[in-house]
C-alpha atoms as a PDB file:
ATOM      1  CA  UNK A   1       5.134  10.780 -18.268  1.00  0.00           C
ATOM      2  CA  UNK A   2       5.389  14.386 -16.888  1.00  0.00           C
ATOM      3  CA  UNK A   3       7.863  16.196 -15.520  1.00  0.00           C
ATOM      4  CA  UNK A   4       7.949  17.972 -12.355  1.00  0.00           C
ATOM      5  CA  UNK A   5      10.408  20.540 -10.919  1.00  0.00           C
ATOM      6  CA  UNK A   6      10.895  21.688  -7.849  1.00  0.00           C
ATOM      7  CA  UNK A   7      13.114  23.294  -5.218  1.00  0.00           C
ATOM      8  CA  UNK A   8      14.291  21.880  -1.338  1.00  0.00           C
ATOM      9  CA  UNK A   9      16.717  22.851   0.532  1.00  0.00           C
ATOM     10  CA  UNK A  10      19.889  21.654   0.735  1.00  0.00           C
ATOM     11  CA  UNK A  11      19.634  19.373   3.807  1.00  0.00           C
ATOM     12  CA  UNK A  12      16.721  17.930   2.018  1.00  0.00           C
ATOM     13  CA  UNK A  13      18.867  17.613  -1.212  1.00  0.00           C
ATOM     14  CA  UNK A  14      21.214  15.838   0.385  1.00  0.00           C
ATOM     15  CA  UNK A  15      19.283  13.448   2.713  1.00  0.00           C
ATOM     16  CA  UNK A  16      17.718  12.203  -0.806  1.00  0.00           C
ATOM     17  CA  UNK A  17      21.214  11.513  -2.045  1.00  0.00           C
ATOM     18  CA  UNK A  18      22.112   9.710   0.966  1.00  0.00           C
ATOM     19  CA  UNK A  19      18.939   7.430   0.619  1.00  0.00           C
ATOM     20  CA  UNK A  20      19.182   6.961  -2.576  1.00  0.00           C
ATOM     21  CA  UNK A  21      22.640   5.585  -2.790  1.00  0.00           C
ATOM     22  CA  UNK A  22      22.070   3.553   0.347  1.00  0.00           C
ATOM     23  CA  UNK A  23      19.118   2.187  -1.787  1.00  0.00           C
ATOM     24  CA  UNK A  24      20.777   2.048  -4.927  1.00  0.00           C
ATOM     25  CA  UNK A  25      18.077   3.969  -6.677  1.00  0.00           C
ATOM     26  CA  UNK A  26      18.195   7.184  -8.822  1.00  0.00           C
ATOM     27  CA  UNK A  27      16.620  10.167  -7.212  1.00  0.00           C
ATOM     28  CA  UNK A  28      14.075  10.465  -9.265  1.00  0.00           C
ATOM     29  CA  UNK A  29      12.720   7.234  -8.749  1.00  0.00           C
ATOM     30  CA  UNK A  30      12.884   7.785  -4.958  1.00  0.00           C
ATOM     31  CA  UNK A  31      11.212  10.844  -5.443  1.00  0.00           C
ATOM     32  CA  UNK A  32       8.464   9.170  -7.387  1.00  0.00           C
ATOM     33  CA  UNK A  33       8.112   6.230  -4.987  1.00  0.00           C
ATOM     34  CA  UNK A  34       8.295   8.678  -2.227  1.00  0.00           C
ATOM     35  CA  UNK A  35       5.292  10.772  -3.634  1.00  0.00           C
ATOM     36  CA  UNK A  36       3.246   7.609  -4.945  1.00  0.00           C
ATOM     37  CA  UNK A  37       3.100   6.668  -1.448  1.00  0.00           C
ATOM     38  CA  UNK A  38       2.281   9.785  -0.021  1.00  0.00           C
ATOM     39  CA  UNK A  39      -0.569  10.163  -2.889  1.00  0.00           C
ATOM     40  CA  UNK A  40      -2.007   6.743  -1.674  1.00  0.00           C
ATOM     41  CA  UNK A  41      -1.821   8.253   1.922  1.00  0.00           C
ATOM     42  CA  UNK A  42      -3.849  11.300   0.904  1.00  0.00           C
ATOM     43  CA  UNK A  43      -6.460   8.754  -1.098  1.00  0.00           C
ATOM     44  CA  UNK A  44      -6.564   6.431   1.715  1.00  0.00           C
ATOM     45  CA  UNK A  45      -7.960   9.929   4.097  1.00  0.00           C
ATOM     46  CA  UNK A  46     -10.565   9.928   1.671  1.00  0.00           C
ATOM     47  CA  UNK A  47     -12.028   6.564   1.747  1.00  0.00           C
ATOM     48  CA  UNK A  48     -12.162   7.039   5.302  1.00  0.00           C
ATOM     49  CA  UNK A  49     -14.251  10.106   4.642  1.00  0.00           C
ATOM     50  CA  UNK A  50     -16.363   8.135   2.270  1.00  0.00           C
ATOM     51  CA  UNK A  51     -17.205   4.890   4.816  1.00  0.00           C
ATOM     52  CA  UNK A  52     -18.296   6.722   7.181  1.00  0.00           C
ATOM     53  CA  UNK A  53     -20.397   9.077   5.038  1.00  0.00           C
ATOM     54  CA  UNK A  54     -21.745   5.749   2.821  1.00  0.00           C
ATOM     55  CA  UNK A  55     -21.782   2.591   5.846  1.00  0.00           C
ATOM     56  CA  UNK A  56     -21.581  -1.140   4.511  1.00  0.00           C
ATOM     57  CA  UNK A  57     -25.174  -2.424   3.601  1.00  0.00           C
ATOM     58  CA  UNK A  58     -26.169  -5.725   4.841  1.00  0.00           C
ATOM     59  CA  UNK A  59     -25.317  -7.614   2.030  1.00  0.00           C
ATOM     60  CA  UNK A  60     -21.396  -6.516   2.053  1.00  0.00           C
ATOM     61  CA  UNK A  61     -21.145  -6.681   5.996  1.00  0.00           C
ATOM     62  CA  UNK A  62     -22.692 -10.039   5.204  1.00  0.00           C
ATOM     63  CA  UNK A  63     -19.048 -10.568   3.725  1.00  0.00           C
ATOM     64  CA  UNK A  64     -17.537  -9.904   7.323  1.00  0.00           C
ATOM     65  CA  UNK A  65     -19.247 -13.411   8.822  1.00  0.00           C
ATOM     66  CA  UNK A  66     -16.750 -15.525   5.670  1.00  0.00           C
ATOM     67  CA  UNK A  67     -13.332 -13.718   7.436  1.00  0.00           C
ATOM     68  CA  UNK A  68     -14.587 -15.069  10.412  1.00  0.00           C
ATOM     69  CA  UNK A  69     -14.629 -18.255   9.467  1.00  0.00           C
ATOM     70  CA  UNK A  70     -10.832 -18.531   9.878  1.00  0.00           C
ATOM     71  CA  UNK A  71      -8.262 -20.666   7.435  1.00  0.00           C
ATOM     72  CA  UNK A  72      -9.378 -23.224   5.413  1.00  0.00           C
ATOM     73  CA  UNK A  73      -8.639 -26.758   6.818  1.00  0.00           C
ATOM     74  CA  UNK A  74      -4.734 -27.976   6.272  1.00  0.00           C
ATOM     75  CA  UNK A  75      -5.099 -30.949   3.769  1.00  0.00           C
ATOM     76  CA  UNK A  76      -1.442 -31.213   3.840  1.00  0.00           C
ATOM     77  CA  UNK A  77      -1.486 -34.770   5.736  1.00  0.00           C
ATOM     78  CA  UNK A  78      -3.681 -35.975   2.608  1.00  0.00           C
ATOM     79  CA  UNK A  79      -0.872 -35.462   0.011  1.00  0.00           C
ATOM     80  CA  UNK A  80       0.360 -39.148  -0.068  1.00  0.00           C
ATOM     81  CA  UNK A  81      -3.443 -40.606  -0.409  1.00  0.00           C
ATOM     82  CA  UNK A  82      -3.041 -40.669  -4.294  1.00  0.00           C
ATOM     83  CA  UNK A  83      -0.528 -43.031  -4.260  1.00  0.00           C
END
């Protein structure tokens, strides 16, 4: 693991704190989480970028019709026909 340092201001600082003890979490590892997510943000932008650049072929929009074919059927009712 790496370490990172950096400076905020005080209002920052102390919003952190706030969130942190109301989440019963270190700073740190709000910091982290708060950073992971914003990382997967920033990733997320560029698969965007990347769909429309490189479109679905036919054989993975073929994919699409299965989600449309809804839940599978409830076979809850059948649970007792073992017995």
């Amino acid at each position: 693991m790496t370490m990172f340092s950096f400076r905020l201001s005080d209002a920052d600082a102390a919003e952190v704190q706030r969130w942190a003890d109301r989440l019963e979490v270190d700073r740190s590892e709000l910091l982290r989480e708060a950073l992971r997510r914003y990382l997967v943000a920033l990733r997320s932008e560029l698969d965007a970028e990347t769909w429309e650049r490189v479109p679905l072929d036919d054989g993975e929009r073929s994919l699409a019709d299965v989600a449309a074919w809804g839940p599978a059927e409830d076979w809850s009712d059948w649970a007792d026909a073992a017995r």
